[in-house]
PDB file of N, CA and C in Angstrom:
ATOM      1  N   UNK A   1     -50.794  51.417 -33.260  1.00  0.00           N
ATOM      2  CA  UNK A   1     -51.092  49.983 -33.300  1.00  0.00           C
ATOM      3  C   UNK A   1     -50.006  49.219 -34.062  1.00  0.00           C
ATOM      4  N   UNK A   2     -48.904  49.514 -33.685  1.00  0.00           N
ATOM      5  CA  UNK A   2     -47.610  48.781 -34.511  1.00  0.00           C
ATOM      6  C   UNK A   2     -47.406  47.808 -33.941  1.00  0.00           C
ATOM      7  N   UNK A   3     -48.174  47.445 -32.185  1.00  0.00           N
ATOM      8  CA  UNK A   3     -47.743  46.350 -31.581  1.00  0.00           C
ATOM      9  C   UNK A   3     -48.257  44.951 -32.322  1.00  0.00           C
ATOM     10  N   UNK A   4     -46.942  44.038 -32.414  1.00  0.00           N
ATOM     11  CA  UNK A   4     -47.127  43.286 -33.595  1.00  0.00           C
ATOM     12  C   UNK A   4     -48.193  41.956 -32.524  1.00  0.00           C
ATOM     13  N   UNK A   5     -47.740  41.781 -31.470  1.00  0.00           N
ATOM     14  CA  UNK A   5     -48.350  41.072 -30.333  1.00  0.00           C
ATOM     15  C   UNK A   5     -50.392  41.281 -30.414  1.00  0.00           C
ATOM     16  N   UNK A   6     -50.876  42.225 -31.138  1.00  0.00           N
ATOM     17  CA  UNK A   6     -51.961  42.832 -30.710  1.00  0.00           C
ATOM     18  C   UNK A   6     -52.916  41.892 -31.567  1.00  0.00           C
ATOM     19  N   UNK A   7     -53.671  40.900 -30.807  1.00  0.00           N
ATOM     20  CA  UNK A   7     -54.411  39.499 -31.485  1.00  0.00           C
ATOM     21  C   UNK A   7     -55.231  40.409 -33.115  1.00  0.00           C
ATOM     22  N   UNK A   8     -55.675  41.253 -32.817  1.00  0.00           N
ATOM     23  CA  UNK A   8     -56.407  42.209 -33.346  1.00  0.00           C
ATOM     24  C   UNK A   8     -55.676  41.980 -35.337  1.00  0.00           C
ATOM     25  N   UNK A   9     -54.001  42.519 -34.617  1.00  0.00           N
ATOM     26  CA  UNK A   9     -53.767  42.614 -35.991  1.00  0.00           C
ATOM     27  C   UNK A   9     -53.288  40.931 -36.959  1.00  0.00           C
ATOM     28  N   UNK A  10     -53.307  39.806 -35.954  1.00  0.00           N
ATOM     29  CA  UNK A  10     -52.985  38.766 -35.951  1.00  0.00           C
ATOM     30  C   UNK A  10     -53.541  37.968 -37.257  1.00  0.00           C
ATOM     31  N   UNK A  11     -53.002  37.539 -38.310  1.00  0.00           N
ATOM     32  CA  UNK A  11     -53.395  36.818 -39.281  1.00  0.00           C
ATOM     33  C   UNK A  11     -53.282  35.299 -39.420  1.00  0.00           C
ATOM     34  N   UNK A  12     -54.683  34.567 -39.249  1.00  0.00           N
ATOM     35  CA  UNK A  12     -55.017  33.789 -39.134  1.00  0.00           C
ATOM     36  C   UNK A  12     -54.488  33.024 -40.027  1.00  0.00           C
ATOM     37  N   UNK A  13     -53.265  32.131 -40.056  1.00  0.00           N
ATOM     38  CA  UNK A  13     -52.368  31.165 -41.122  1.00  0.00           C
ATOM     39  C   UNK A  13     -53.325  30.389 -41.792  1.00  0.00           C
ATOM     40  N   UNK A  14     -54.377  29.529 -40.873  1.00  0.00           N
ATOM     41  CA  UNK A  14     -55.164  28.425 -41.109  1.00  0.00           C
ATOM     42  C   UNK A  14     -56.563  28.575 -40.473  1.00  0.00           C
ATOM     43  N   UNK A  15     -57.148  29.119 -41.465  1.00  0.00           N
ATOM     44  CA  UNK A  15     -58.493  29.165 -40.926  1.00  0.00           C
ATOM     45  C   UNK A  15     -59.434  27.812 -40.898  1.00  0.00           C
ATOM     46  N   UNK A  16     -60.019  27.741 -39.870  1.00  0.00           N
ATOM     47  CA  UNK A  16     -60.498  26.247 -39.690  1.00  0.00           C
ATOM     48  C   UNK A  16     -62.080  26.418 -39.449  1.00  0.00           C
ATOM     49  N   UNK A  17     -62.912  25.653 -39.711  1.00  0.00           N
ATOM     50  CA  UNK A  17     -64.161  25.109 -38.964  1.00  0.00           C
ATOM     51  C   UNK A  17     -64.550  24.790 -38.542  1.00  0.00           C
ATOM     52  N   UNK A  18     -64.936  25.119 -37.075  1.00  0.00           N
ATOM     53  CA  UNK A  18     -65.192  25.080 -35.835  1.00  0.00           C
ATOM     54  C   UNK A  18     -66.366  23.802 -36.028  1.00  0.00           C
ATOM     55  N   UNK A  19     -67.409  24.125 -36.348  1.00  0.00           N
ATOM     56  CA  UNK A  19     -68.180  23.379 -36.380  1.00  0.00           C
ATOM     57  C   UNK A  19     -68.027  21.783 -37.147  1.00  0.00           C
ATOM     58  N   UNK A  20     -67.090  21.784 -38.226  1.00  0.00           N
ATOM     59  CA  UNK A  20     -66.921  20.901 -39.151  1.00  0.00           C
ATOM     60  C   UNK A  20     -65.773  19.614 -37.878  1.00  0.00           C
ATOM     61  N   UNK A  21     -64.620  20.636 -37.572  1.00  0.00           N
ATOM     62  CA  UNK A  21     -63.911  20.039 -37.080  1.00  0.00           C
ATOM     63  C   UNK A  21     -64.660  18.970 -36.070  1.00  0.00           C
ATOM     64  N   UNK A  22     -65.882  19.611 -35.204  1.00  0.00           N
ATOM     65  CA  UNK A  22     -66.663  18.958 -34.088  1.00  0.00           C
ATOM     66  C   UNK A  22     -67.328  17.957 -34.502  1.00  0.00           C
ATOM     67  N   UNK A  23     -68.276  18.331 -35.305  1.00  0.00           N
ATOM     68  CA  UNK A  23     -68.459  16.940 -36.207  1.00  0.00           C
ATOM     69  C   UNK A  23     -68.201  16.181 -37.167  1.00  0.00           C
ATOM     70  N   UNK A  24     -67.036  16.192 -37.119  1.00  0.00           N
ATOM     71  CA  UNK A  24     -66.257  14.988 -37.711  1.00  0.00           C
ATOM     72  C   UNK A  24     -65.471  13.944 -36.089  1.00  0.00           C
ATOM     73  N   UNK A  25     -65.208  15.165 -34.795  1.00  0.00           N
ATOM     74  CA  UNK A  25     -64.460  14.232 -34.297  1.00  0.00           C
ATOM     75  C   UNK A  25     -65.469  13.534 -33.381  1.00  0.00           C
ATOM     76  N   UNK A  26     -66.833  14.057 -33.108  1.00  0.00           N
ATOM     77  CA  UNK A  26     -68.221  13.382 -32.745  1.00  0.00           C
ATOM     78  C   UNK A  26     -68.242  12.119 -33.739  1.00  0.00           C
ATOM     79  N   UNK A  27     -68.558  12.494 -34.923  1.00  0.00           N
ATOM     80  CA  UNK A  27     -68.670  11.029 -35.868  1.00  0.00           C
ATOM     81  C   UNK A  27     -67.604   9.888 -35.640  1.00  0.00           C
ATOM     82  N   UNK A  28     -66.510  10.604 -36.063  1.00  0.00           N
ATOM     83  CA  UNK A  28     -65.345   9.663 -35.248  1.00  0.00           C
ATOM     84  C   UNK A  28     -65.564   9.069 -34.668  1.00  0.00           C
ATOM     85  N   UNK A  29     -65.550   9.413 -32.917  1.00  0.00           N
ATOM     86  CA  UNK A  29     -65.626   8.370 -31.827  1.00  0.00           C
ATOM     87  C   UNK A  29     -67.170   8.108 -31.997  1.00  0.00           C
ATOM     88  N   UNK A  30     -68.074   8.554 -32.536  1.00  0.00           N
ATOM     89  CA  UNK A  30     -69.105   7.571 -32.714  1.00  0.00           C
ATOM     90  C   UNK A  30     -69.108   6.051 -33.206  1.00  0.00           C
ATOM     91  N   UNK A  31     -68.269   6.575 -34.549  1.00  0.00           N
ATOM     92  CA  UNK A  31     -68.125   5.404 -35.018  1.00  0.00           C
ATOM     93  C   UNK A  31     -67.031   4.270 -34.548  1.00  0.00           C
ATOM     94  N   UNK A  32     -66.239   4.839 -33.581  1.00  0.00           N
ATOM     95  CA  UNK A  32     -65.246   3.628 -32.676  1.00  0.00           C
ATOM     96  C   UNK A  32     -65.838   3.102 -31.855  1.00  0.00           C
ATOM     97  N   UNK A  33     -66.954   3.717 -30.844  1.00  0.00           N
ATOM     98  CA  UNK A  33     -67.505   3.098 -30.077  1.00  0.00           C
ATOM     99  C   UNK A  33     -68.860   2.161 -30.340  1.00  0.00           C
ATOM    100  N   UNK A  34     -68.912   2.543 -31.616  1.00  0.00           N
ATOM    101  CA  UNK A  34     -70.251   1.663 -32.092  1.00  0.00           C
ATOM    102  C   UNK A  34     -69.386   0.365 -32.708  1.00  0.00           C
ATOM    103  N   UNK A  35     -68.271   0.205 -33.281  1.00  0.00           N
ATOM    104  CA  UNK A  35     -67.523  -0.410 -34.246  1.00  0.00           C
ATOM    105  C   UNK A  35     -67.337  -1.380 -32.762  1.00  0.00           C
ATOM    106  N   UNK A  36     -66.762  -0.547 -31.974  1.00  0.00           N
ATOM    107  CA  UNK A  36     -66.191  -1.637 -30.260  1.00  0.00           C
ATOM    108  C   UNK A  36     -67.197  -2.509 -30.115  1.00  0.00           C
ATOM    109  N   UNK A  37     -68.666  -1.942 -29.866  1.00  0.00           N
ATOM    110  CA  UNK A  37     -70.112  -2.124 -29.356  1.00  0.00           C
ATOM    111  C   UNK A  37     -69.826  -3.564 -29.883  1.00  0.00           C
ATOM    112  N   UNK A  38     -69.838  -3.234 -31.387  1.00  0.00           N
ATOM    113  CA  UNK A  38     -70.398  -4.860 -32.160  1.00  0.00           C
ATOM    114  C   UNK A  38     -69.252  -5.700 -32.198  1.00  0.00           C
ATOM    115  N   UNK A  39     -68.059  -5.866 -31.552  1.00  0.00           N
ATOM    116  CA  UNK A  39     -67.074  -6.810 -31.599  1.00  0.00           C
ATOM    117  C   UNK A  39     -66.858  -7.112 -30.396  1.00  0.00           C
ATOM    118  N   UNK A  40     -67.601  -6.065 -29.078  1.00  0.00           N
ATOM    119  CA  UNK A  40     -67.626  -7.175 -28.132  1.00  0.00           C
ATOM    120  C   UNK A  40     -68.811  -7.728 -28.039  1.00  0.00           C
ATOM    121  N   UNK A  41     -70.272  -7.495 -28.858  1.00  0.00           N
ATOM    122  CA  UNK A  41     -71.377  -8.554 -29.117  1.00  0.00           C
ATOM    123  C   UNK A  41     -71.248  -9.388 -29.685  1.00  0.00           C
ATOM    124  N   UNK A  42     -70.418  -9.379 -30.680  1.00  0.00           N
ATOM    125  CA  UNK A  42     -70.166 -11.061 -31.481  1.00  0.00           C
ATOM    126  C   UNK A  42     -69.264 -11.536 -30.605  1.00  0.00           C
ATOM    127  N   UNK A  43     -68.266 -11.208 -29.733  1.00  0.00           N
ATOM    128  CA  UNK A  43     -67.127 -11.959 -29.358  1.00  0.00           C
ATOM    129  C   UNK A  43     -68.000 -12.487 -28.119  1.00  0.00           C
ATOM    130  N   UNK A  44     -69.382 -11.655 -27.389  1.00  0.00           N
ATOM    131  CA  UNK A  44     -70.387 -12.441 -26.610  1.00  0.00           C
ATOM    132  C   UNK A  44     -71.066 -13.458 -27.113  1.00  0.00           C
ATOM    133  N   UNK A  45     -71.533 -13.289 -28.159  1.00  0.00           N
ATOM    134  CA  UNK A  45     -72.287 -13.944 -28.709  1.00  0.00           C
ATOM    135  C   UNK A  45     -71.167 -15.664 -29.312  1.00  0.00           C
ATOM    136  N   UNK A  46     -70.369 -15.718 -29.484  1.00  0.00           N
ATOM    137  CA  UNK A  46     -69.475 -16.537 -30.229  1.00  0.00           C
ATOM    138  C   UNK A  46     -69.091 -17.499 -28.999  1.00  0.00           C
ATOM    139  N   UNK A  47     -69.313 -16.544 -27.278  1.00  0.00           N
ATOM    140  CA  UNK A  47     -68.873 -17.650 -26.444  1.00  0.00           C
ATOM    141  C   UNK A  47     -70.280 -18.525 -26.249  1.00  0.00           C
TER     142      UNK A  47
END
């Protein structure tokens, strides 16, 4: 098992959180499209 290619022996530089990463980028565009929501209701509301 010297093959250096072999995912197996592969060391993970940056281990990340799968789950964390998802909801944060869910919250994210939650919060752009809710932020959009209410600036094109006032910009309705204002005509």
């Amino acid at each position: 098992m010297s093959d250096s290619n072999n995912p197996e022996l592969h060391v993970n530089e940056e281990p990340s959180n799968d789950f964390m990463d998802t909801a944060i980028g869910f919250g994210a565009m939650f919060g752009f499209l809710f932020l959009m929501g209410i600036v094109a209701t006032a910009i309705t509301l204002v005509k």
